[in-house]
Protein backbone atom coordinates (compact mmCIF):
# COMPACT_ATOMS: atom_id res chain seq x y z
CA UNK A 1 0.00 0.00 0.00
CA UNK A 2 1.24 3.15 -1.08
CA UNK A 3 2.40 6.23 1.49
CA UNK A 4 -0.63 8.28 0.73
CA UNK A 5 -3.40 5.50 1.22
CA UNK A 6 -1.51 5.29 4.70
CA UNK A 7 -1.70 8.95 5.51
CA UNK A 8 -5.59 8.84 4.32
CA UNK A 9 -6.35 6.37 7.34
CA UNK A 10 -4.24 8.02 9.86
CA UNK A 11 -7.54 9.50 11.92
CA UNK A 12 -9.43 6.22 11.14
CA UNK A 13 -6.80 3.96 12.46
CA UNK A 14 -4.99 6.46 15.18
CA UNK A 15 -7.98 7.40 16.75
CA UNK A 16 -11.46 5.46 15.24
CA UNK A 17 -12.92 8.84 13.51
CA UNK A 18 -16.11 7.68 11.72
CA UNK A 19 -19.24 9.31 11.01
CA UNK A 20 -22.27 9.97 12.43
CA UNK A 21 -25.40 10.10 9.71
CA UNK A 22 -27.23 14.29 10.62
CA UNK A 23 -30.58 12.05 9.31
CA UNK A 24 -30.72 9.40 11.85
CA UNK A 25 -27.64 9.83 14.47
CA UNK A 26 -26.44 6.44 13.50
CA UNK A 27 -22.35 5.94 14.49
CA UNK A 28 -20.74 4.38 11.73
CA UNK A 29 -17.59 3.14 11.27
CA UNK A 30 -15.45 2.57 9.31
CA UNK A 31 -16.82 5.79 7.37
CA UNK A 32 -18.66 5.37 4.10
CA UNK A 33 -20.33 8.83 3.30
CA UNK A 34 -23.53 7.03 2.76
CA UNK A 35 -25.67 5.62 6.05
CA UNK A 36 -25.93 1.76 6.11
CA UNK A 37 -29.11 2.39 8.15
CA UNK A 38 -31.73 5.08 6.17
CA UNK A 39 -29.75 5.79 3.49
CA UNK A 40 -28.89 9.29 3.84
CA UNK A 41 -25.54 11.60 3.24
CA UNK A 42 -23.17 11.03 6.24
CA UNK A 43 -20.09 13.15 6.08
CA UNK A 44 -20.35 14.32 9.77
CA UNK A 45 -17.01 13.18 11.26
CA UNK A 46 -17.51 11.17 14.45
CA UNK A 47 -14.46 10.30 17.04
CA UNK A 48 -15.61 7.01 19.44
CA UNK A 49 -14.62 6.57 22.75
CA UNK A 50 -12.25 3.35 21.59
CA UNK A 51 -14.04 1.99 24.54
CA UNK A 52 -16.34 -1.87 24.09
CA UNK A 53 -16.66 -5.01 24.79
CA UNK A 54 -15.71 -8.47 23.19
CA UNK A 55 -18.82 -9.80 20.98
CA UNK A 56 -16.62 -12.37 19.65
CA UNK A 57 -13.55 -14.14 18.86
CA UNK A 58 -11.15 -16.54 17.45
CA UNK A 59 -7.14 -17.69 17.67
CA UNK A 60 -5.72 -17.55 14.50
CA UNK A 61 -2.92 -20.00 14.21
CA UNK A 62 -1.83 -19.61 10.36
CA UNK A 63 -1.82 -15.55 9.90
CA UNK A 64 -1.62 -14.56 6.55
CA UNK A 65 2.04 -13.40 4.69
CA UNK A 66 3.16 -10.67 6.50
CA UNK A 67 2.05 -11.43 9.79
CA UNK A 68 3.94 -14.76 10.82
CA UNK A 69 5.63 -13.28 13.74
CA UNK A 70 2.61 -12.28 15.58
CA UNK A 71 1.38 -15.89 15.74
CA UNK A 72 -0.52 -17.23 17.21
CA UNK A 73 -2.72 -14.16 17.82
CA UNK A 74 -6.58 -13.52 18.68
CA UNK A 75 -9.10 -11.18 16.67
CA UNK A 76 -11.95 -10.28 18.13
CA UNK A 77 -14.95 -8.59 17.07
CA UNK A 78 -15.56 -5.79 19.16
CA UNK A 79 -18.74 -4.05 19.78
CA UNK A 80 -18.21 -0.18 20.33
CA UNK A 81 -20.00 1.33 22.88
CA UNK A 82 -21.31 3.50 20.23
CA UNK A 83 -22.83 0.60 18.49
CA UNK A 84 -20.93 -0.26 15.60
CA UNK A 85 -19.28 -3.84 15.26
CA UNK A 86 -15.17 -3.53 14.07
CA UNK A 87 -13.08 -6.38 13.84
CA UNK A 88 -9.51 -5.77 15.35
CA UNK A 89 -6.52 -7.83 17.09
CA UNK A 90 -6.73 -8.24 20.81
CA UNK A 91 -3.13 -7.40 22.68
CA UNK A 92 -1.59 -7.44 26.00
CA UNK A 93 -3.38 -10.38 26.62
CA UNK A 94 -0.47 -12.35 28.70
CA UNK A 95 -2.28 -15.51 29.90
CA UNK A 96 -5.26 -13.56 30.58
CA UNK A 97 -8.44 -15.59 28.60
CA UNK A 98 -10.26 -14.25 26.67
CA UNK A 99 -14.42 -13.75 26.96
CA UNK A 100 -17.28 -12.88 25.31
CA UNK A 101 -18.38 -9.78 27.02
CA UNK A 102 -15.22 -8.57 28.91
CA UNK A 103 -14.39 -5.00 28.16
CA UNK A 104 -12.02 -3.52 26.15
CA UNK A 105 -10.23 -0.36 25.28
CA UNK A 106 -8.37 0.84 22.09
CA UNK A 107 -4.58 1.11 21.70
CA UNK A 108 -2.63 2.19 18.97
CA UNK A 109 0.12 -0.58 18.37
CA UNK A 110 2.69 -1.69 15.46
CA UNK A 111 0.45 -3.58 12.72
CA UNK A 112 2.94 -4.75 10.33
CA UNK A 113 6.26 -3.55 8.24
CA UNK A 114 5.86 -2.45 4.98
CA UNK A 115 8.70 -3.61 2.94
CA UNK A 116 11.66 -5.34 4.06
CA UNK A 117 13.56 -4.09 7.86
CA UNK A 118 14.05 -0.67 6.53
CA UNK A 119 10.74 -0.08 5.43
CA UNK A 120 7.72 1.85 6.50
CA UNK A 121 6.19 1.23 9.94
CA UNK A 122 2.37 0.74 9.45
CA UNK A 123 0.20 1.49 12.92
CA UNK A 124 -3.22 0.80 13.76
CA UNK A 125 -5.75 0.28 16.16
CA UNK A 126 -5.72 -2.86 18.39
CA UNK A 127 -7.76 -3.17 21.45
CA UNK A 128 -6.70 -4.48 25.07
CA UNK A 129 -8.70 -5.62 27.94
CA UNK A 130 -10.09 -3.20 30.31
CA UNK A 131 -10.61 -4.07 33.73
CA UNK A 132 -13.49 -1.48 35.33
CA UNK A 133 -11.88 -1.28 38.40
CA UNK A 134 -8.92 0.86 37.15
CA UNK A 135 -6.68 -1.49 36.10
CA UNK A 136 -5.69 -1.72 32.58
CA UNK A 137 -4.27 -4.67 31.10
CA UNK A 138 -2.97 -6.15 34.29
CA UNK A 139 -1.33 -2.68 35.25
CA UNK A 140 -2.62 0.65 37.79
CA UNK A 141 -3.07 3.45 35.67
């Protein structure tokens, strides 16, 4: 993927900016200009809280070219507190199990390299378990 695509999706994937339809307050996400729900023109930019909970999830064993070092590895499909469902990589796990339900937060984490060593760096979203009680992934805040 070329530089530019990258810099396109830098408030989508640094900080989950979708949009938010004017005609029926629908959150969507990612953003698509048109609302899956009535229909209407939705260009109203729209930052979530990054904040969820696990709706479901699998361990996936044989990743895809590219992503070999990061296996094994769990995706998850979160449901935003907002209401949209994303699909996204669960971190910071440890030994921690996962469940359907428990909370999560977004992070911002190393996705992949672009290229060979000396090539470009590509961030994204990932999301971590959030306990409610102040501790985030195992650690006081």
């Amino acid at each position: 993927m070329e530089i530019s695509r990258h810099w396109r999706l830098k408030k989508q994937r640094y900080a989950l900016v979708g949009e938010v339809c004017p005609h029926c307050e629908v959150k969507i996400f990612p953003p698509r200009d048109v609302c899956p729900s009535c229909g209407g023109e939705a260009k109203t930019p729209y930052a979530f809280s990054g904040k969820g909970e696990v709706f479901s999830y699998t361990t996936v064993y044989e990743p895809p070219a590219g992503f070999e070092s990061q296996s094994p590895y769990t995706i998850a499909l979160v449901k935003l507190n907002e209401g949209p469902l994303i699909t996204a990589q669960l971190t910071d796990l440890g030994d921690q199990p996962v469940e359907i339900g428990m909370p999560v937060e977004m992070v911002t984490r190393k996705l992949r390299n672009d290229g060979d060593e000396r090539g470009m760096i590509i961030y994204g979203y990932k999301f971590r378990i959030r306990s409610v009680g102040g501790n985030v992934g195992g650690t006081k805040n």
